[in-house]
N, C-alpha and C. Protein backbone atom coordinates (compact mmCIF):
# COMPACT_ATOMS: atom_id res chain seq x y z
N UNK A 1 125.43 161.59 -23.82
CA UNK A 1 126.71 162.20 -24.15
C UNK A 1 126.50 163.52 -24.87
N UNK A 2 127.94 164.69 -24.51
CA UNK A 2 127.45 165.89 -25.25
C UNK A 2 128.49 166.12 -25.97
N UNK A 3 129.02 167.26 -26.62
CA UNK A 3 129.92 167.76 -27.57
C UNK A 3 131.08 168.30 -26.76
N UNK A 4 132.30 167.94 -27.26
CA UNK A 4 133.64 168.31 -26.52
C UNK A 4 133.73 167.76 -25.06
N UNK A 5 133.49 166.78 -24.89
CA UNK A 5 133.81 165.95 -24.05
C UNK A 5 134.66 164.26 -24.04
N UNK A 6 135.09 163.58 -23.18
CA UNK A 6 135.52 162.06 -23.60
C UNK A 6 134.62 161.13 -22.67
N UNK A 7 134.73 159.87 -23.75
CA UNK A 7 133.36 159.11 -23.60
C UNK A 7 133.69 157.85 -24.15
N UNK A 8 133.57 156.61 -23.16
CA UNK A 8 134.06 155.68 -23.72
C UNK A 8 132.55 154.45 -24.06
N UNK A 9 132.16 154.72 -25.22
CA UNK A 9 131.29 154.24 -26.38
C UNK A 9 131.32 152.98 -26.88
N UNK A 10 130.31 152.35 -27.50
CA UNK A 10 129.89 150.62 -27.56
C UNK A 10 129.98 150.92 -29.60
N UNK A 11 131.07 150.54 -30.13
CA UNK A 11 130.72 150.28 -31.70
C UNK A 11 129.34 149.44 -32.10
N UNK A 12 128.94 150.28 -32.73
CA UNK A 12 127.52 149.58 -33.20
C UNK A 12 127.61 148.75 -34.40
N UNK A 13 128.67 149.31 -35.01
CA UNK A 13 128.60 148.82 -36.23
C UNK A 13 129.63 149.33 -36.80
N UNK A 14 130.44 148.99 -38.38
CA UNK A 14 131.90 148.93 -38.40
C UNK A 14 131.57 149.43 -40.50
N UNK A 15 131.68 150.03 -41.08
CA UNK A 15 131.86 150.38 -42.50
C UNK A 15 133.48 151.08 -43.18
N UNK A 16 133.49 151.14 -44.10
CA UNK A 16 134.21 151.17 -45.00
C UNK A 16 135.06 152.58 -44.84
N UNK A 17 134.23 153.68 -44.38
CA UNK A 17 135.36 154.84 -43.99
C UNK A 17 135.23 155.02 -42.92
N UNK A 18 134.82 154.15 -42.11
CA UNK A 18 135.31 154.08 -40.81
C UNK A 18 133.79 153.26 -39.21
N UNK A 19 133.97 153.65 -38.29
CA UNK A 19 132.65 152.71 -37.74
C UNK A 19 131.41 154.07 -36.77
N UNK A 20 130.34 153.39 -36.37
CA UNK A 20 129.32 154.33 -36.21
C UNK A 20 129.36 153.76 -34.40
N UNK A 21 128.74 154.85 -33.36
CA UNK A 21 129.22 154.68 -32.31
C UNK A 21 127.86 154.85 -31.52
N UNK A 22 127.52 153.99 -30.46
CA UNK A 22 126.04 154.28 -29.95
C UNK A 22 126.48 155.60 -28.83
N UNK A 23 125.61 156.82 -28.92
CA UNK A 23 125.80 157.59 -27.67
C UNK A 23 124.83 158.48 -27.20
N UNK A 24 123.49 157.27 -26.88
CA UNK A 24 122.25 157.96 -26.66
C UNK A 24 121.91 159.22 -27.20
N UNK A 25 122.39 159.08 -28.71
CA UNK A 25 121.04 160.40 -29.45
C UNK A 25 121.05 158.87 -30.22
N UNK A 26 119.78 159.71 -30.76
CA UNK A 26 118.85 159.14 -32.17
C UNK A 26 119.59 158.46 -33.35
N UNK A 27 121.08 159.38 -34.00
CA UNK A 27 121.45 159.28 -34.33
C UNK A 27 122.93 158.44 -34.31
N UNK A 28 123.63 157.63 -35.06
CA UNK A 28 124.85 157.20 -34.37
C UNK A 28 126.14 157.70 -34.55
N UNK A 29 126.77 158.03 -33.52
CA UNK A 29 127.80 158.79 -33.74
C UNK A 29 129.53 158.47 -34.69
N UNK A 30 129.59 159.07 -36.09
CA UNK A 30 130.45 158.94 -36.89
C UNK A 30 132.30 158.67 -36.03
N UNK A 31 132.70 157.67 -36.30
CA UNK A 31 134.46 157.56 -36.01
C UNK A 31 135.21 157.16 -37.37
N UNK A 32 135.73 158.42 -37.63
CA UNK A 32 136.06 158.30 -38.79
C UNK A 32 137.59 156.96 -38.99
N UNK A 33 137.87 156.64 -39.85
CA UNK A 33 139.18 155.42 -40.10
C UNK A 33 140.30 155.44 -39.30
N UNK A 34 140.08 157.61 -40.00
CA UNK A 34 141.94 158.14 -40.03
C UNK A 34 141.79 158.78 -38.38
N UNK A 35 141.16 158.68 -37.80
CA UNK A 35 140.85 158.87 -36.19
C UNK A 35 140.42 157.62 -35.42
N UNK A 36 141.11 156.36 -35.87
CA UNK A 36 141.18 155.52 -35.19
C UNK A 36 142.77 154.64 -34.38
N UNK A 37 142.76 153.98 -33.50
CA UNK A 37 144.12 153.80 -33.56
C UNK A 37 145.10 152.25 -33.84
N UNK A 38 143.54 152.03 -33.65
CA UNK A 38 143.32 150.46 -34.75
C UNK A 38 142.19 150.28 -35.17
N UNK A 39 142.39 149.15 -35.39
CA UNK A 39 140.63 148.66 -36.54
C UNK A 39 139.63 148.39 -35.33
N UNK A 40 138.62 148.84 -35.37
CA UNK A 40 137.62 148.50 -34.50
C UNK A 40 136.67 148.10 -34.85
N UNK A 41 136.33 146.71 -34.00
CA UNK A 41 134.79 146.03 -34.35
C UNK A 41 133.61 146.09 -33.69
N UNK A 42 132.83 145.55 -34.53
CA UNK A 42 130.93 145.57 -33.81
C UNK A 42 131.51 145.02 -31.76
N UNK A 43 131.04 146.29 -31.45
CA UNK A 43 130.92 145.52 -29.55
C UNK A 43 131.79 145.80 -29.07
N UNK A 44 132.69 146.24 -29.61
CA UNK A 44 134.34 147.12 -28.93
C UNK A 44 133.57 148.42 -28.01
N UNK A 45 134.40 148.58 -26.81
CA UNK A 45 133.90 149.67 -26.66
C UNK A 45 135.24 150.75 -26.32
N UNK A 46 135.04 151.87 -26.79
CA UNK A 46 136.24 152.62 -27.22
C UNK A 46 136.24 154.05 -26.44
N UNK A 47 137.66 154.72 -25.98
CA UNK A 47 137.73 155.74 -25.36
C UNK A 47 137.71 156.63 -26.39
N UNK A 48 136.94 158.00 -26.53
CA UNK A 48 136.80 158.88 -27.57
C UNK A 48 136.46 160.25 -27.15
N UNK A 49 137.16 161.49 -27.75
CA UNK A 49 136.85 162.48 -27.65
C UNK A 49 135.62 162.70 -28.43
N UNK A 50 134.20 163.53 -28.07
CA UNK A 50 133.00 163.88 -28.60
C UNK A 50 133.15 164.91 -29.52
N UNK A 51 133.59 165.56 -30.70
CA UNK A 51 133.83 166.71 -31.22
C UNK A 51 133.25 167.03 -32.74
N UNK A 52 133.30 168.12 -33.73
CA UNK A 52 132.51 168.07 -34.72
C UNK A 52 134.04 167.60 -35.94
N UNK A 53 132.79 167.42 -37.04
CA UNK A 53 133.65 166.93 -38.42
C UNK A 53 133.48 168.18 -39.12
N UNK A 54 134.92 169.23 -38.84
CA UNK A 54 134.65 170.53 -39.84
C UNK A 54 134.38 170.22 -41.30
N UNK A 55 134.69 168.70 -41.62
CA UNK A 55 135.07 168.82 -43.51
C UNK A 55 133.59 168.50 -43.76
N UNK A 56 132.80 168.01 -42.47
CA UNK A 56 131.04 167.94 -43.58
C UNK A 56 130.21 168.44 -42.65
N UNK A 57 129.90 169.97 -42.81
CA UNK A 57 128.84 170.49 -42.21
C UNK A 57 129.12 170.42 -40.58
N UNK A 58 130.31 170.46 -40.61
CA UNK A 58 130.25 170.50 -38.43
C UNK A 58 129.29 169.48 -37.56
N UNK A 59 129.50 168.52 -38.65
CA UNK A 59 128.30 167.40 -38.02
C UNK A 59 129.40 166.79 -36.80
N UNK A 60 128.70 165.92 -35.85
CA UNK A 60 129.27 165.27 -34.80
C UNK A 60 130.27 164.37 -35.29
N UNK A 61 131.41 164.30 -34.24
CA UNK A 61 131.66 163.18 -35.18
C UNK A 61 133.08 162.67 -33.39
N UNK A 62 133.44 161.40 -33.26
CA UNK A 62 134.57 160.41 -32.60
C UNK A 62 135.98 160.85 -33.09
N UNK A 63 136.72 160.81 -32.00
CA UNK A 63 138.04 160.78 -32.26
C UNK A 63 138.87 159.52 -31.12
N UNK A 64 139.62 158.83 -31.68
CA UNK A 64 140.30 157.94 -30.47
C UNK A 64 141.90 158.75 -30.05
N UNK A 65 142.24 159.51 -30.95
CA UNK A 65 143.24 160.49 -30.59
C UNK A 65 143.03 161.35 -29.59
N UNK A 66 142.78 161.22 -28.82
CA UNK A 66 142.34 162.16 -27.68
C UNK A 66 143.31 163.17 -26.80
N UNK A 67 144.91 162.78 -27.65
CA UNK A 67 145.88 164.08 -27.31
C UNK A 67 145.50 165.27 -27.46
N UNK A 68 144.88 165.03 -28.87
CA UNK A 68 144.57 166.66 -29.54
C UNK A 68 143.97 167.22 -28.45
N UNK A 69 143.08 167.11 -27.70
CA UNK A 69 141.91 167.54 -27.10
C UNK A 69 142.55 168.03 -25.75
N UNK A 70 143.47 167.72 -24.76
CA UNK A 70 144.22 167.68 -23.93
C UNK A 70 144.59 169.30 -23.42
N UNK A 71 144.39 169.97 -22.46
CA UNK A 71 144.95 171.04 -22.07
C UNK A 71 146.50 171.02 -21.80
N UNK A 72 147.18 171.42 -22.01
CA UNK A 72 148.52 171.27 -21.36
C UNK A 72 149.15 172.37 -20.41
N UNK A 73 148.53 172.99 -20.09
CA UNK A 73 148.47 173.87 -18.92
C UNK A 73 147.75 173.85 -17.60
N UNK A 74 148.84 173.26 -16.61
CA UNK A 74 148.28 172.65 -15.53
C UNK A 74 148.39 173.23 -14.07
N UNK A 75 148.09 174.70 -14.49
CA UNK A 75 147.88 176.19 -13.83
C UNK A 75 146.90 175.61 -12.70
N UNK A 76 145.47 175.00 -12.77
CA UNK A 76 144.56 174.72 -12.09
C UNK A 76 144.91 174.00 -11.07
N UNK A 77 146.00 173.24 -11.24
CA UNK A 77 146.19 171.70 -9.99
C UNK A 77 146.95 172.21 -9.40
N UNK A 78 146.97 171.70 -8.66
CA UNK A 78 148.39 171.23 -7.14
C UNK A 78 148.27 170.16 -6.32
N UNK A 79 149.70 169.82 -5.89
CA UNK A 79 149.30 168.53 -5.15
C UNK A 79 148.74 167.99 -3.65
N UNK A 80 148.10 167.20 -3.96
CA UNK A 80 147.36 166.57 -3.62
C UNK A 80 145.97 166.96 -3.68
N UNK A 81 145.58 167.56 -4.50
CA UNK A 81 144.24 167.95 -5.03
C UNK A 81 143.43 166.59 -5.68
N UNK A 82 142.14 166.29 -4.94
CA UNK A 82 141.59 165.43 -5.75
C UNK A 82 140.84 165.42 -6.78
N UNK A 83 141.09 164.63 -7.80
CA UNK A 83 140.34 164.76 -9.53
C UNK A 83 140.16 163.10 -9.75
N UNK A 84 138.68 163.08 -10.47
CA UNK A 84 138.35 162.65 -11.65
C UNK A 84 139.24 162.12 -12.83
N UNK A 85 139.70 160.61 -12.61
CA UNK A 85 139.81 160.42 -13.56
C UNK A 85 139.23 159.00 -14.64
N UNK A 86 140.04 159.44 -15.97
CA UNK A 86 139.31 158.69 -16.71
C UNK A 86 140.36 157.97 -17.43
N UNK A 87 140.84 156.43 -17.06
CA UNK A 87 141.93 155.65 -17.81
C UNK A 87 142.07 155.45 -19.37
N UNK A 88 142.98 155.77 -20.26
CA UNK A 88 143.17 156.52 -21.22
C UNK A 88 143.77 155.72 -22.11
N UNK A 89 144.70 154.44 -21.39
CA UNK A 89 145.87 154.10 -22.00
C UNK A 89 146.98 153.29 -21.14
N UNK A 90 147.47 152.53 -21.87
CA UNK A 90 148.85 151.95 -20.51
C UNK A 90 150.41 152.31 -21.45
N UNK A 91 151.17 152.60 -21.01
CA UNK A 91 152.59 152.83 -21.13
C UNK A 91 153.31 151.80 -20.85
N UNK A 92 154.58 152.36 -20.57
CA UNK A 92 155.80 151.06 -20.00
C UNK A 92 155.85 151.28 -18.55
N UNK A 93 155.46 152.83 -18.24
CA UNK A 93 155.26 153.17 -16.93
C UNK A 93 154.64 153.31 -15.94
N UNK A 94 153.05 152.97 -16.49
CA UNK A 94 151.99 153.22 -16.09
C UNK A 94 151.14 153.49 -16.90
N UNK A 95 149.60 154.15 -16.35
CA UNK A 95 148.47 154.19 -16.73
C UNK A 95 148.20 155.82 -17.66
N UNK A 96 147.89 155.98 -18.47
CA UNK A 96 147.60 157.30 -19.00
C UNK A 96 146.06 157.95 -18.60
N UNK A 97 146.14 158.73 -17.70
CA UNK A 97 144.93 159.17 -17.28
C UNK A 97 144.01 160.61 -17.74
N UNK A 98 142.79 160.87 -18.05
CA UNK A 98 142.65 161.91 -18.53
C UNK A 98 142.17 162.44 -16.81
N UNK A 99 142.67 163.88 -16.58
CA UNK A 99 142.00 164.15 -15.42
C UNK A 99 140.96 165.81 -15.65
N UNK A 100 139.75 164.90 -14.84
CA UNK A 100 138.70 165.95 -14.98
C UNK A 100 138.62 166.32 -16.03
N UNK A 101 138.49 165.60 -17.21
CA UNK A 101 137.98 166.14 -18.17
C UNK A 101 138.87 166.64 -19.15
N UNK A 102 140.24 167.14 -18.82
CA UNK A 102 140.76 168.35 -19.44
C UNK A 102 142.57 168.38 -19.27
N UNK A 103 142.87 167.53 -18.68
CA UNK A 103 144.57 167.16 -18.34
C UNK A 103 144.97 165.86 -18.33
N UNK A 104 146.50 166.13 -18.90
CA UNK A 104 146.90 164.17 -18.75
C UNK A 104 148.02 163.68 -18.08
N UNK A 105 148.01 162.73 -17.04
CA UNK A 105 148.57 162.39 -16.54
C UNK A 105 149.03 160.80 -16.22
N UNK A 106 149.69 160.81 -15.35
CA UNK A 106 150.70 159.28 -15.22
C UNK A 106 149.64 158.69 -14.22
N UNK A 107 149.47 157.20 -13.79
CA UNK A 107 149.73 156.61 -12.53
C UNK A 107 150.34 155.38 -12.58
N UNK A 108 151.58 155.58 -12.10
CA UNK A 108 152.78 154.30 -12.18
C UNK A 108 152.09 153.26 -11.39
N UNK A 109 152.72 151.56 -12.97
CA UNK A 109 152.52 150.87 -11.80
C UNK A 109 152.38 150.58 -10.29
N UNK A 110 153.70 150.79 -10.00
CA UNK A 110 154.38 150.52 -8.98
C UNK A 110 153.47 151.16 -7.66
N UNK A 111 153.15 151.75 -8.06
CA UNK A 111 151.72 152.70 -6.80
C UNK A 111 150.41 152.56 -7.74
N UNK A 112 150.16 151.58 -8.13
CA UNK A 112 148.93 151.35 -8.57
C UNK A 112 148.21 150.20 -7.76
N UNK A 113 147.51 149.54 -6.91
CA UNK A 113 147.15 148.45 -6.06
C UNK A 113 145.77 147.89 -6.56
N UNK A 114 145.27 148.18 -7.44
CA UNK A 114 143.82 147.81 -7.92
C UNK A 114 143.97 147.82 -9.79
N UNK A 115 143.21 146.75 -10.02
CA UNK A 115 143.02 146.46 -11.89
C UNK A 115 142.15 147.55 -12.05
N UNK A 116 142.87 148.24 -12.98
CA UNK A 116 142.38 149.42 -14.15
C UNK A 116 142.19 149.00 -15.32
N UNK A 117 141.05 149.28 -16.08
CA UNK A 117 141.02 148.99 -17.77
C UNK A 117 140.29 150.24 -18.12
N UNK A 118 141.13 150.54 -19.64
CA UNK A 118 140.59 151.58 -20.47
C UNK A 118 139.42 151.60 -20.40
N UNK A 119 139.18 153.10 -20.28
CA UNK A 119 137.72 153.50 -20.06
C UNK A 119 136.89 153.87 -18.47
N UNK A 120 137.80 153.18 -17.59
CA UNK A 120 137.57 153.21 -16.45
C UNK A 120 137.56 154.40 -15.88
N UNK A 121 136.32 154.68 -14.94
CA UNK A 121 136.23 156.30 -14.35
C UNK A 121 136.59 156.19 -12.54
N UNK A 122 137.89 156.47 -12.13
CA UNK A 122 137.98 156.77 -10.59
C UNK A 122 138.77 157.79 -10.11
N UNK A 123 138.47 158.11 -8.95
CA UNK A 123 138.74 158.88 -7.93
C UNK A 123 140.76 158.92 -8.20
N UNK A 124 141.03 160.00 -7.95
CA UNK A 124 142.29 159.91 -7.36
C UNK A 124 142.77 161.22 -6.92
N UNK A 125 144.29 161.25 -7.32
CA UNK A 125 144.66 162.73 -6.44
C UNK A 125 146.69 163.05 -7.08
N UNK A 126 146.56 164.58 -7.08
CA UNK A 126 147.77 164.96 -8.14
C UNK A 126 149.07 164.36 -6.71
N UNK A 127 149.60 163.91 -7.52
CA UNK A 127 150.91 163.74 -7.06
C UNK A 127 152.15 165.04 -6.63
N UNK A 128 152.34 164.87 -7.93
CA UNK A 128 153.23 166.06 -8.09
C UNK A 128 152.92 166.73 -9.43
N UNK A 129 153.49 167.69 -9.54
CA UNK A 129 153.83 168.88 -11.27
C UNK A 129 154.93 168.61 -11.54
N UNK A 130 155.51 168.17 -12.65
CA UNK A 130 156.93 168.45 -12.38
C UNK A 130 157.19 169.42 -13.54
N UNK A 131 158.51 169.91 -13.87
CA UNK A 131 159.18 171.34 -14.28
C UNK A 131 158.13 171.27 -15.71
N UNK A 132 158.14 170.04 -16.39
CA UNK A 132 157.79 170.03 -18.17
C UNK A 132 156.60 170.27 -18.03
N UNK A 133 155.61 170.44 -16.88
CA UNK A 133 154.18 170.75 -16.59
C UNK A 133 153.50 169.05 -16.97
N UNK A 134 154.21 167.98 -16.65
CA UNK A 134 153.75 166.76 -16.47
C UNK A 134 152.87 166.20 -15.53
N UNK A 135 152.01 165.30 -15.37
CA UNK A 135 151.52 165.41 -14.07
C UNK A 135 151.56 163.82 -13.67
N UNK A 136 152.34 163.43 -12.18
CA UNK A 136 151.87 162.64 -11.49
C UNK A 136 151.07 162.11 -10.69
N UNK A 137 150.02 160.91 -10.94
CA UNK A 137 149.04 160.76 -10.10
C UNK A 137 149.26 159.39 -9.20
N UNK A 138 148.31 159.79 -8.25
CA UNK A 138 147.96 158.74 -7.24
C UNK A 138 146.66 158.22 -7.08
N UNK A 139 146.18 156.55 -6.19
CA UNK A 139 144.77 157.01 -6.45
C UNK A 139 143.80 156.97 -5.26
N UNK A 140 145.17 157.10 -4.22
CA UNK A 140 144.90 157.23 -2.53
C UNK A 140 145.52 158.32 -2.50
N UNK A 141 144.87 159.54 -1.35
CA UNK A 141 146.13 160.24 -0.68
C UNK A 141 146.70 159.35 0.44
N UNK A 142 147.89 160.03 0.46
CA UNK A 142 148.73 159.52 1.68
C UNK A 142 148.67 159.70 2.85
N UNK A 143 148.68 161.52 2.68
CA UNK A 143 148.31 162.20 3.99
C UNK A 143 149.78 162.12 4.94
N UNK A 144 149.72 161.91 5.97
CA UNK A 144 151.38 161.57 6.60
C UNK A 144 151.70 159.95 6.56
N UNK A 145 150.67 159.30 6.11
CA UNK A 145 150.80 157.71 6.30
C UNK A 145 151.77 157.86 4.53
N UNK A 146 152.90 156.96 5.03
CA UNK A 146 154.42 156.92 3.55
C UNK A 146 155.36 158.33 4.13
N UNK A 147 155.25 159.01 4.99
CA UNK A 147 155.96 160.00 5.09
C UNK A 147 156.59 159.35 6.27
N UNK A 148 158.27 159.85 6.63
CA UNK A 148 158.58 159.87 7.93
C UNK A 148 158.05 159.58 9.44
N UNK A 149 156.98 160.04 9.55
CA UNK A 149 155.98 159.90 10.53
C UNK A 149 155.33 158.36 10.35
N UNK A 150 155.19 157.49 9.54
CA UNK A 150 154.70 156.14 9.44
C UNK A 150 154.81 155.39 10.51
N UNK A 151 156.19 155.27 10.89
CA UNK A 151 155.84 154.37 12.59
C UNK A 151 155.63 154.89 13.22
N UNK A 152 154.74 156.02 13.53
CA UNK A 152 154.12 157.03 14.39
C UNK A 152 152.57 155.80 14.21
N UNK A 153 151.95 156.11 12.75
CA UNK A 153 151.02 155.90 12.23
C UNK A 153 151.07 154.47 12.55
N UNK A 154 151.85 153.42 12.38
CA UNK A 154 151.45 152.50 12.51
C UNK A 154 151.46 151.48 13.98
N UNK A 155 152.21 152.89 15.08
CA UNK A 155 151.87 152.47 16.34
C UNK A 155 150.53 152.79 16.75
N UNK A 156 150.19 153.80 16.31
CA UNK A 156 148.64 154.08 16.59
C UNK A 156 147.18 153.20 16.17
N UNK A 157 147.88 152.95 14.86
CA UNK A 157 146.72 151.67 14.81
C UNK A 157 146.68 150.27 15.12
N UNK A 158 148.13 150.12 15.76
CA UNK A 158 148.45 149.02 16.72
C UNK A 158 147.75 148.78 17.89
N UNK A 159 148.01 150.29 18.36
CA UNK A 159 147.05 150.28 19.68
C UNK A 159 145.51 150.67 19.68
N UNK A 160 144.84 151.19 18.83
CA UNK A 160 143.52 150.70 18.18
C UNK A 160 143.01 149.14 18.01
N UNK A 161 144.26 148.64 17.81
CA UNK A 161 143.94 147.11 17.27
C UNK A 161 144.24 146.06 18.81
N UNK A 162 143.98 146.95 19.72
CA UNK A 162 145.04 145.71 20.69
C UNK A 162 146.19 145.78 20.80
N UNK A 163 146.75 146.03 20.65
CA UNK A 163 148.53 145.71 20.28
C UNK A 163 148.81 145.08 19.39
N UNK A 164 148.40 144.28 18.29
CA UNK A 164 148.68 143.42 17.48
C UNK A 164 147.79 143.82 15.67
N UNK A 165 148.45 143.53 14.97
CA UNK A 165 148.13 143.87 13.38
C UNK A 165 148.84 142.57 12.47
N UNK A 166 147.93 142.19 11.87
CA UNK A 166 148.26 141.17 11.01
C UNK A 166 148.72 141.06 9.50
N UNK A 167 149.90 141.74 9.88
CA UNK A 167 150.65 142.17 8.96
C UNK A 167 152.26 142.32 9.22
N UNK A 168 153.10 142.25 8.33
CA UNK A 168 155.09 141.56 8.55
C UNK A 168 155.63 142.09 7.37
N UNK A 169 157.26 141.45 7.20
CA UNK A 169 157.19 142.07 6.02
C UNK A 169 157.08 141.20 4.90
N UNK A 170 156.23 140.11 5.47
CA UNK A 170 155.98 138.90 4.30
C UNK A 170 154.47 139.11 3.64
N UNK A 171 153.64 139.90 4.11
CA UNK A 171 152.30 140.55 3.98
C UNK A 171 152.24 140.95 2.47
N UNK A 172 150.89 140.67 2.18
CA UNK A 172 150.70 140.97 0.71
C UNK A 172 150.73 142.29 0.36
N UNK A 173 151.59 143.08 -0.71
CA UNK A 173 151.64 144.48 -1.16
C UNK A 173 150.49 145.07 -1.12
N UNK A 174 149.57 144.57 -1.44
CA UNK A 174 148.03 145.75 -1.26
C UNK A 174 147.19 145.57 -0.23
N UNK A 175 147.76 144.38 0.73
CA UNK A 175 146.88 144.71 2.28
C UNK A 175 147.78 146.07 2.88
N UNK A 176 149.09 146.01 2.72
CA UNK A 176 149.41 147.24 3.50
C UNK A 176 149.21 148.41 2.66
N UNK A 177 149.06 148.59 1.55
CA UNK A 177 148.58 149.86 0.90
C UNK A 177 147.14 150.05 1.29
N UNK A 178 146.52 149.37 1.32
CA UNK A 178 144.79 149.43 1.57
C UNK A 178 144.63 150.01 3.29
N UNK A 179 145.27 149.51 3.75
CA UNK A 179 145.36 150.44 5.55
C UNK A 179 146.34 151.22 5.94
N UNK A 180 147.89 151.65 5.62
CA UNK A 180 148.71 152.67 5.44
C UNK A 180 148.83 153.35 4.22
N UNK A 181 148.83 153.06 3.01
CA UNK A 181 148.67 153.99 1.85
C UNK A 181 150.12 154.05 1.53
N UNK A 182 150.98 152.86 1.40
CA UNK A 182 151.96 153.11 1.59
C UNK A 182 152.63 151.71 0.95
N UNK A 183 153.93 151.78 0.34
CA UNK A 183 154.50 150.55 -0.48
C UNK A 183 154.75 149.45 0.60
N UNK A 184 154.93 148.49 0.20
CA UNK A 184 155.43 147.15 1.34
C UNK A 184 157.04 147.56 1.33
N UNK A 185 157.89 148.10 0.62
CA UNK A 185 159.25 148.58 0.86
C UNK A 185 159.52 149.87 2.19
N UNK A 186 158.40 150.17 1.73
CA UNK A 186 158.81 151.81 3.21
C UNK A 186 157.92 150.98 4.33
N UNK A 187 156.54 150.40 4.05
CA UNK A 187 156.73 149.71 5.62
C UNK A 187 157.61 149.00 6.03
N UNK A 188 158.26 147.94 5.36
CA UNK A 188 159.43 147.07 5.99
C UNK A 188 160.33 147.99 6.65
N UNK A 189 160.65 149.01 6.05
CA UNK A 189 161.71 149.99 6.42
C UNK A 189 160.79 150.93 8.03
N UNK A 190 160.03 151.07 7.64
CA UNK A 190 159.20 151.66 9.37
C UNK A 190 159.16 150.43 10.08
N UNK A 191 158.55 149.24 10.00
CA UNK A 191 158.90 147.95 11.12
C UNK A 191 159.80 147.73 11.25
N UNK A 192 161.19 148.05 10.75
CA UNK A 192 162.34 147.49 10.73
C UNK A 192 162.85 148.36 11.98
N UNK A 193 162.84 149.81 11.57
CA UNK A 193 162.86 151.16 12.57
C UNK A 193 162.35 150.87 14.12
N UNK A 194 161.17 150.25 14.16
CA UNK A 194 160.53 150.30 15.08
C UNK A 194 160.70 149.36 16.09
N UNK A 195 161.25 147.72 15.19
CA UNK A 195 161.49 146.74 15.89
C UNK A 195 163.33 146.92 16.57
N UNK A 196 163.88 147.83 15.62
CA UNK A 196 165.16 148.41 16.31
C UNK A 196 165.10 149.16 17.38
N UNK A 197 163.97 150.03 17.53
CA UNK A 197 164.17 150.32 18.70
C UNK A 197 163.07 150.12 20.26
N UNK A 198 162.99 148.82 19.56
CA UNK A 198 162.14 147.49 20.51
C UNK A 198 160.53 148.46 21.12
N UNK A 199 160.10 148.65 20.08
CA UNK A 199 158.89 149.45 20.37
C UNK A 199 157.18 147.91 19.55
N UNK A 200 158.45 147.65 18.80
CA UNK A 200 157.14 146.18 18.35
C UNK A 200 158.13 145.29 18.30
N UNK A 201 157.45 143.61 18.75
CA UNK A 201 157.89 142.32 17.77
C UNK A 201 157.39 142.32 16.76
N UNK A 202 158.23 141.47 15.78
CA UNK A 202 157.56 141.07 14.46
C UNK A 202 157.65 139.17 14.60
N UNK A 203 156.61 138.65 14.47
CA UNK A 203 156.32 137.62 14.49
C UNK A 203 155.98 136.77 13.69
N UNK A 204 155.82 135.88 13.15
CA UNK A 204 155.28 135.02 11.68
C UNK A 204 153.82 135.44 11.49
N UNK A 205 153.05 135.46 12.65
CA UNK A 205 151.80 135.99 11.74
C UNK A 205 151.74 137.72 11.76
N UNK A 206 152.35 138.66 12.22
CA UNK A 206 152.03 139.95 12.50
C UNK A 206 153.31 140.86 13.54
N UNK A 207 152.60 141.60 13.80
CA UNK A 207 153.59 142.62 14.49
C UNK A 207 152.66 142.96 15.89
N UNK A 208 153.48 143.19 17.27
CA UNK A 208 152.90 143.18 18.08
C UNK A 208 153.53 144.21 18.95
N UNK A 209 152.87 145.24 19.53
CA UNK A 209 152.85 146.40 20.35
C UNK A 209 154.41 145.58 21.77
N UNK A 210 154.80 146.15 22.25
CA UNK A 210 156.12 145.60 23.11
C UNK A 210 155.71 145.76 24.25
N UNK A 211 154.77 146.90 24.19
CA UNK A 211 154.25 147.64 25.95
C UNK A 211 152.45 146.68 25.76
């Protein structure tokens, strides 16, 4: 680990103004009390900004506040750009993500399909900007698969498949995100489209090409 970076660290050990943090130097790295956001014990392992302690000698030192550190100018992104991220936190709305190092952003439940825990480092991609310079993330692109075009997309891999896909609208929410990229509400709504205009059956186990 280096200086001015975030780094999620193994407590080594826990004292009186605060606990000491393993981060491959020699030395162990200081987290002070009043830069914690609860009490932390021996074996915790904790998300932390890397930065110095101006009040003693600019020595190294942990922060679990990791707002401070945060760019809020999100000039660099656009969407669907893929970034690095690093799970930060959970909300009422979702996941608090640090991205690339240097920005913070959302990824809502509701389009989340895989267990995340603090500290966790993955792949994803900007959603949107919106006006307050907020950022929404995703951790698939979509590409045209969730757009209008979907029962385009999902006749095509029908007929890749045979005519037939094992999948309805009784199908588990993250098998159809994992091969369309897309909620089980907008596919029902594209099979629904599609079986209206008798281009597939939908059947108890799957959906099946008509031609």
């Amino acid at each position: 680990m280096e200086m001015d970076q975030f780094a999620t660290l193994k407590v080594a050990r826990t004292r009186k103004d605060g606990a000491m943090l393993e981060w491959g130097q020699p030395e162990l790295l200081h987290l002070p009390a009043e830069e914690q956001r609860y009490e932390v014990r021996k074996g915790d392992m904790v998300l932390v900004y890397i930065t110095t302690d101006e009040r003693v000698f600019e020595r190294p030192m942990a922060s679990m506040k990791w707002e401070r550190y945060i760019d809020h100018d999100p000039d660099q992104l656009e969407p669907n750009q893929k970034v690095e991220l690093l799970i930060a936190g959970e909300g009422q709305l979702g996941y608090d993500a640090i991205i690339d190092g240097r920005h913070r952003g959302i990824l809502y439940y509701n389009e989340v399909f895989q267990d995340l825990e603090i500290g966790q480092r993955t792949t994803g991609f900007v959603k949107k900007i919106r006006d307050d310079g907020k950022i929404d993330l995703i951790t698939q692109l979509r590409g045209t698969r969730g757009t209008t075009d979907l029962g385009k997309v999902i006749k095509e891999e029908l007929r890749s498949q045979g005519g037939f896909l094992p999948l309805n609208d009784k199908s588990d929410p993250e098998e159809i995100y994992q091969l369309f990229g897309v909620s089980k509400k907008k596919f029902k709504m594209a099979i629904g489209r599609l079986f209206k205009h008798r281009d597939i059956f939908i059947d108890e186990d799957g959906i099946r090409l008509t031609d």
